[in-house]
C-alpha atoms as a PDB file:
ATOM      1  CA  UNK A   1       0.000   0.000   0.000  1.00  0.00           C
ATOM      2  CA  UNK A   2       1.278   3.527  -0.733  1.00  0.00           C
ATOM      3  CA  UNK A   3      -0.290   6.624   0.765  1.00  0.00           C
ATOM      4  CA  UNK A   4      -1.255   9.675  -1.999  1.00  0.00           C
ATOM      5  CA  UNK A   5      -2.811  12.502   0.015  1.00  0.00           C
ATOM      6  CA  UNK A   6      -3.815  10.200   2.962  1.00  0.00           C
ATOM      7  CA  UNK A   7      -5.855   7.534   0.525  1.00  0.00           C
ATOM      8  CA  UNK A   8      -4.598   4.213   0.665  1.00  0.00           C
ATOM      9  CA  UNK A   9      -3.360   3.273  -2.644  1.00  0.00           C
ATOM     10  CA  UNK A  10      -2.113  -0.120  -4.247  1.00  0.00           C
ATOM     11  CA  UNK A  11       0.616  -0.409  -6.172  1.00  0.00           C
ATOM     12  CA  UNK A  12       0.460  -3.653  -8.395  1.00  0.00           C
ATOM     13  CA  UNK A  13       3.833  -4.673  -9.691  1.00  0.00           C
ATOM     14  CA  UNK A  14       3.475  -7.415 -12.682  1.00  0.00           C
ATOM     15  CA  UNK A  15       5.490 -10.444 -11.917  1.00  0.00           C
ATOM     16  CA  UNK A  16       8.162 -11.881 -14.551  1.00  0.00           C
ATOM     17  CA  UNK A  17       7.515 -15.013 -16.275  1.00  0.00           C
ATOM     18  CA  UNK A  18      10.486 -17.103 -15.311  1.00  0.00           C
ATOM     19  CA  UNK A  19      12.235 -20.658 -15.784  1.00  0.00           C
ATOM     20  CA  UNK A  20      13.622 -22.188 -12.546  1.00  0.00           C
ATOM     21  CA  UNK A  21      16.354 -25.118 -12.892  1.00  0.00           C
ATOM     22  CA  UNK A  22      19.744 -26.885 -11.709  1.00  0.00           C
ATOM     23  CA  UNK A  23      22.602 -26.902 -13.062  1.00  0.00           C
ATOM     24  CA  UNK A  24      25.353 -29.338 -11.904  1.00  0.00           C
ATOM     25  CA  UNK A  25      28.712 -27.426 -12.535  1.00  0.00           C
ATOM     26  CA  UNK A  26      30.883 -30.606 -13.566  1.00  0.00           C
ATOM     27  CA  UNK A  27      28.403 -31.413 -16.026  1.00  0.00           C
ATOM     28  CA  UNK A  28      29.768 -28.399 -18.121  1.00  0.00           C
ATOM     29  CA  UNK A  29      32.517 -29.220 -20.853  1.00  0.00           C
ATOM     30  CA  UNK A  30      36.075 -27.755 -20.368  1.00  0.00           C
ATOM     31  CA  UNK A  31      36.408 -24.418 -22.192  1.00  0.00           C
ATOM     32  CA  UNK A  32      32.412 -24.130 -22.561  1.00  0.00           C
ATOM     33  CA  UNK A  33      30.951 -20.757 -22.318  1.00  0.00           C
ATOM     34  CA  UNK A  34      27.762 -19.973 -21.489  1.00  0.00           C
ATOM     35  CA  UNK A  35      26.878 -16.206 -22.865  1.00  0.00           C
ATOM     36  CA  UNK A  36      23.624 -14.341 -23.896  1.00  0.00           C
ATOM     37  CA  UNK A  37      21.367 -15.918 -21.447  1.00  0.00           C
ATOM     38  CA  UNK A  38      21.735 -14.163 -18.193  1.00  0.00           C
ATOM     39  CA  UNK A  39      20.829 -16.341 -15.315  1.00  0.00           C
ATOM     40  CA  UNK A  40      20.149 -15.390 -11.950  1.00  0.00           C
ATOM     41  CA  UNK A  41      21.752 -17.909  -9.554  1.00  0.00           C
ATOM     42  CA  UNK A  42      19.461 -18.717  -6.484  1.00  0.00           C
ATOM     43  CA  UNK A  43      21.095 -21.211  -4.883  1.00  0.00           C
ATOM     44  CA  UNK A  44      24.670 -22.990  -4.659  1.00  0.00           C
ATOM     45  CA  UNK A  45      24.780 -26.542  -3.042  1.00  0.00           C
ATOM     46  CA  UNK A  46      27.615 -28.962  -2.893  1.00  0.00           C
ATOM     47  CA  UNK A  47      26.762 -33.089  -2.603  1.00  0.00           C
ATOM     48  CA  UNK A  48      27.741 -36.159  -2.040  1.00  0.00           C
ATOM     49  CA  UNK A  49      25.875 -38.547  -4.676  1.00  0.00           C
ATOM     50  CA  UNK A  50      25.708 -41.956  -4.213  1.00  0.00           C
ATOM     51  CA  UNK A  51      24.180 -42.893  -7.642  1.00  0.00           C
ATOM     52  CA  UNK A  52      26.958 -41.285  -9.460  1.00  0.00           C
ATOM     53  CA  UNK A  53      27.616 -43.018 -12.840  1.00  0.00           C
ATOM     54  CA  UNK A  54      31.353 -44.321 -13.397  1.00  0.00           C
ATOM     55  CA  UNK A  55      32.445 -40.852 -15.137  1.00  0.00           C
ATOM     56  CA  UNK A  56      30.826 -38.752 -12.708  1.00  0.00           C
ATOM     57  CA  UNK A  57      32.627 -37.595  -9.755  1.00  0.00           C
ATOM     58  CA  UNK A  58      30.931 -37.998  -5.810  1.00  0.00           C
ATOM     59  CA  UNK A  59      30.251 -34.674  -5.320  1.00  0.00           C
ATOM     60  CA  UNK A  60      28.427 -32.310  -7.380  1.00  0.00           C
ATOM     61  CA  UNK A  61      28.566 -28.133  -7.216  1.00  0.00           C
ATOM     62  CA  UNK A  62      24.352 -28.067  -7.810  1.00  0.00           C
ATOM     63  CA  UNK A  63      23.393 -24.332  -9.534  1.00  0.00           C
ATOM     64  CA  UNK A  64      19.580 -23.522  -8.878  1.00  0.00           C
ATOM     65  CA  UNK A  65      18.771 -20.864 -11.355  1.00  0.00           C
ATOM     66  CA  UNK A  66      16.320 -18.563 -12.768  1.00  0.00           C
ATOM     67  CA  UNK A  67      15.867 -16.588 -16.629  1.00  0.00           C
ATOM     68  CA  UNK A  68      13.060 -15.072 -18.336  1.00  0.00           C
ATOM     69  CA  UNK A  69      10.947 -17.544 -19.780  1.00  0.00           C
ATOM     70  CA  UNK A  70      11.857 -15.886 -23.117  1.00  0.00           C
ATOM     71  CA  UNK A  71      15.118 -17.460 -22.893  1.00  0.00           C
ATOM     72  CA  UNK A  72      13.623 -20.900 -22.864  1.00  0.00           C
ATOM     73  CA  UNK A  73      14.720 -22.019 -25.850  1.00  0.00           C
ATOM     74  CA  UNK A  74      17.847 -19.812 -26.285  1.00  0.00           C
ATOM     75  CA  UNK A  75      18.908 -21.160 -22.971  1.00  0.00           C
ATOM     76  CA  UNK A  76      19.087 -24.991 -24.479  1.00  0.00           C
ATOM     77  CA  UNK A  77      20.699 -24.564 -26.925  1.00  0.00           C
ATOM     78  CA  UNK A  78      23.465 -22.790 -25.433  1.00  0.00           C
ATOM     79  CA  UNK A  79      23.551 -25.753 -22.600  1.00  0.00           C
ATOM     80  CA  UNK A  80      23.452 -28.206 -25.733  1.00  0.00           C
ATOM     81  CA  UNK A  81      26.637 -27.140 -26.481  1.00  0.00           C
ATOM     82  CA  UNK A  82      28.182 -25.921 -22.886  1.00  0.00           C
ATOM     83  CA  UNK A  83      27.532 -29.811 -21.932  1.00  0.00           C
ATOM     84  CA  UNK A  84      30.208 -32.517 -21.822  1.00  0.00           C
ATOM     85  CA  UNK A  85      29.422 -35.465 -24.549  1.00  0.00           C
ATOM     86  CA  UNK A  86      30.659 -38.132 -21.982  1.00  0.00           C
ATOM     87  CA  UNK A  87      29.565 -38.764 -17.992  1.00  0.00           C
ATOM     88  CA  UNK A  88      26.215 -38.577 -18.531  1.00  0.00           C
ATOM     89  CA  UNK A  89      25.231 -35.471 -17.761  1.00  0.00           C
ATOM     90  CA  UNK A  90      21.878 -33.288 -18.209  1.00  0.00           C
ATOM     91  CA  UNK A  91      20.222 -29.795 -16.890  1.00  0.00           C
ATOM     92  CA  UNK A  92      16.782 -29.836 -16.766  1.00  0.00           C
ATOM     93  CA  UNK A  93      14.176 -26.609 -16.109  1.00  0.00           C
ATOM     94  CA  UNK A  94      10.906 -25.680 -16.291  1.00  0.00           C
ATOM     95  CA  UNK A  95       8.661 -22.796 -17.432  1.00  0.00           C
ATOM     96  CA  UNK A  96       5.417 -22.721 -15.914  1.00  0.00           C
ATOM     97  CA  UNK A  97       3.820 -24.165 -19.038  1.00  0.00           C
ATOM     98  CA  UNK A  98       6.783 -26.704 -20.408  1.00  0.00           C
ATOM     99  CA  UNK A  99       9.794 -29.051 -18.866  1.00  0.00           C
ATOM    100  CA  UNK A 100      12.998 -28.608 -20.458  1.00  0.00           C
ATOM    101  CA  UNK A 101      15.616 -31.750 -20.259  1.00  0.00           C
ATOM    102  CA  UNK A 102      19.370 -30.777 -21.681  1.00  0.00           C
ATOM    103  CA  UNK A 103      21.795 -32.773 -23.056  1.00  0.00           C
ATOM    104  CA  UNK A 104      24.922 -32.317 -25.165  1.00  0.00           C
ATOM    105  CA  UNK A 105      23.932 -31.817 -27.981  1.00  0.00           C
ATOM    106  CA  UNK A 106      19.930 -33.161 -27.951  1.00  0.00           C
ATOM    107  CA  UNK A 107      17.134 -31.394 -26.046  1.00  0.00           C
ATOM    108  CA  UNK A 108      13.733 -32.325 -24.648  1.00  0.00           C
ATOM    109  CA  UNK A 109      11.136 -29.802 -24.428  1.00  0.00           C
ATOM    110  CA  UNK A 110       7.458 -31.312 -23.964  1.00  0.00           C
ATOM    111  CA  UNK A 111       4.326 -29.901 -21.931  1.00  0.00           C
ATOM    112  CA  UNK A 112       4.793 -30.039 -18.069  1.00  0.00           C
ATOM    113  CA  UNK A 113       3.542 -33.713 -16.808  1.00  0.00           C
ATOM    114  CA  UNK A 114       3.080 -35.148 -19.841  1.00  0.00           C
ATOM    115  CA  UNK A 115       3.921 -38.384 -19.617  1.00  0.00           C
ATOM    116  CA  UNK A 116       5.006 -39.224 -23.479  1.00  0.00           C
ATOM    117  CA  UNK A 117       7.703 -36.633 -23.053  1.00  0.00           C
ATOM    118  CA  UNK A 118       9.229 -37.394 -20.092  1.00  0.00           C
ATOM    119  CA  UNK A 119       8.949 -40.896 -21.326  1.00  0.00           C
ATOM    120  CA  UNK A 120      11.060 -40.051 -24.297  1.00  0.00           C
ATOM    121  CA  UNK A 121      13.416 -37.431 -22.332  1.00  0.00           C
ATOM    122  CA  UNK A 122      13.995 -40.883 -19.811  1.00  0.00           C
ATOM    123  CA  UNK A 123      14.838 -43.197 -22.531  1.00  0.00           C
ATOM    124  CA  UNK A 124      17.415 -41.183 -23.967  1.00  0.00           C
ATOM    125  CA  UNK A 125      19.291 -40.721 -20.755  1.00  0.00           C
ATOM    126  CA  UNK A 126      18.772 -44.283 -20.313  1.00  0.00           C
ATOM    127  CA  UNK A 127      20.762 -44.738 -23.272  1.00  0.00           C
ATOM    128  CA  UNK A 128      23.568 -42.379 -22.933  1.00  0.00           C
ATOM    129  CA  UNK A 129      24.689 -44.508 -19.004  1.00  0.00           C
ATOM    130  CA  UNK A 130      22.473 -41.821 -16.825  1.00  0.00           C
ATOM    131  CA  UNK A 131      22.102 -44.446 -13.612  1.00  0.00           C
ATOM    132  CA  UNK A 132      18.373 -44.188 -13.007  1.00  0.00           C
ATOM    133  CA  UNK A 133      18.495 -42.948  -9.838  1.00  0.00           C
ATOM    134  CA  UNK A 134      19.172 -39.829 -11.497  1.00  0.00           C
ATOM    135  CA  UNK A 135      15.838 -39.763 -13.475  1.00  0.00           C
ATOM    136  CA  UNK A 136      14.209 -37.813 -11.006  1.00  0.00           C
ATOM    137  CA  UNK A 137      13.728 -34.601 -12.493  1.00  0.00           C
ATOM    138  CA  UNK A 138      10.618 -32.288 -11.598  1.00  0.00           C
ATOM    139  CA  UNK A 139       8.140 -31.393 -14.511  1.00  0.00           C
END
């Protein structure tokens, strides 16, 4: 509330459409750059992971991040290339309408809980050594 001349007044402020995501930091490729898409880190975590595949490391630097939803896209395909090939490694994200799964060089993007997407998003992970423990991602 803001007071003009003694008469209660609100002030609306219009919220920003925004993606919300993780980023693991030794996913990224050595000498990767990630540029155009500014990201608003929210959160920096380090873990110890149990279901780490064989060319993962134990612990993980975990990135929760934000961006305008009008970066959506632009944002994958910059991680599509920022990713390492090997390890088995993904960043996944979410606008409020659509889940975003990243790998090197392939991207998911499919309607938020439906199931045929995630489906296909799971099976390609599958296939590249992701341990399914790891297959937990929130749409």
């Amino acid at each position: 509330m803001d007071e003009h001349f003694g008469v209660p007044r609100r002030v609306e402020i219009e919220e920003e459409l925004v993606l919300e995501g993780v980023l693991i930091a030794e996913s990224l490729r050595v000498g990767a750059e990630l540029v155009g898409v500014p990201l608003q880190v929210t959160k920096i975590v380090r873990v110890e992971v149990e279901s780490a595949a064989a060319e993962q490391p134990q612990q993980w630097t975990l990135l929760d991040f934000a961006a305008e939803e009008g970066d959506a896209e632009r944002l994958a395909e910059q991680l599509s290339a920022c990713l390492a090939p090997t390890g088995g490694w993904y960043v996944n994200y979410n606008t409020m309408a659509e889940a975003f799964v990243v790998f090197a060089g392939n991207v998911f993007r499919y309607p938020r809980g439906q199931v045929e997407g995630r489906r296909r998003a799971q099976d390609y992970a599958r296939s590249i050594g992701i341990p399914e423990p790891q297959l937990d991602w929130q749409d």
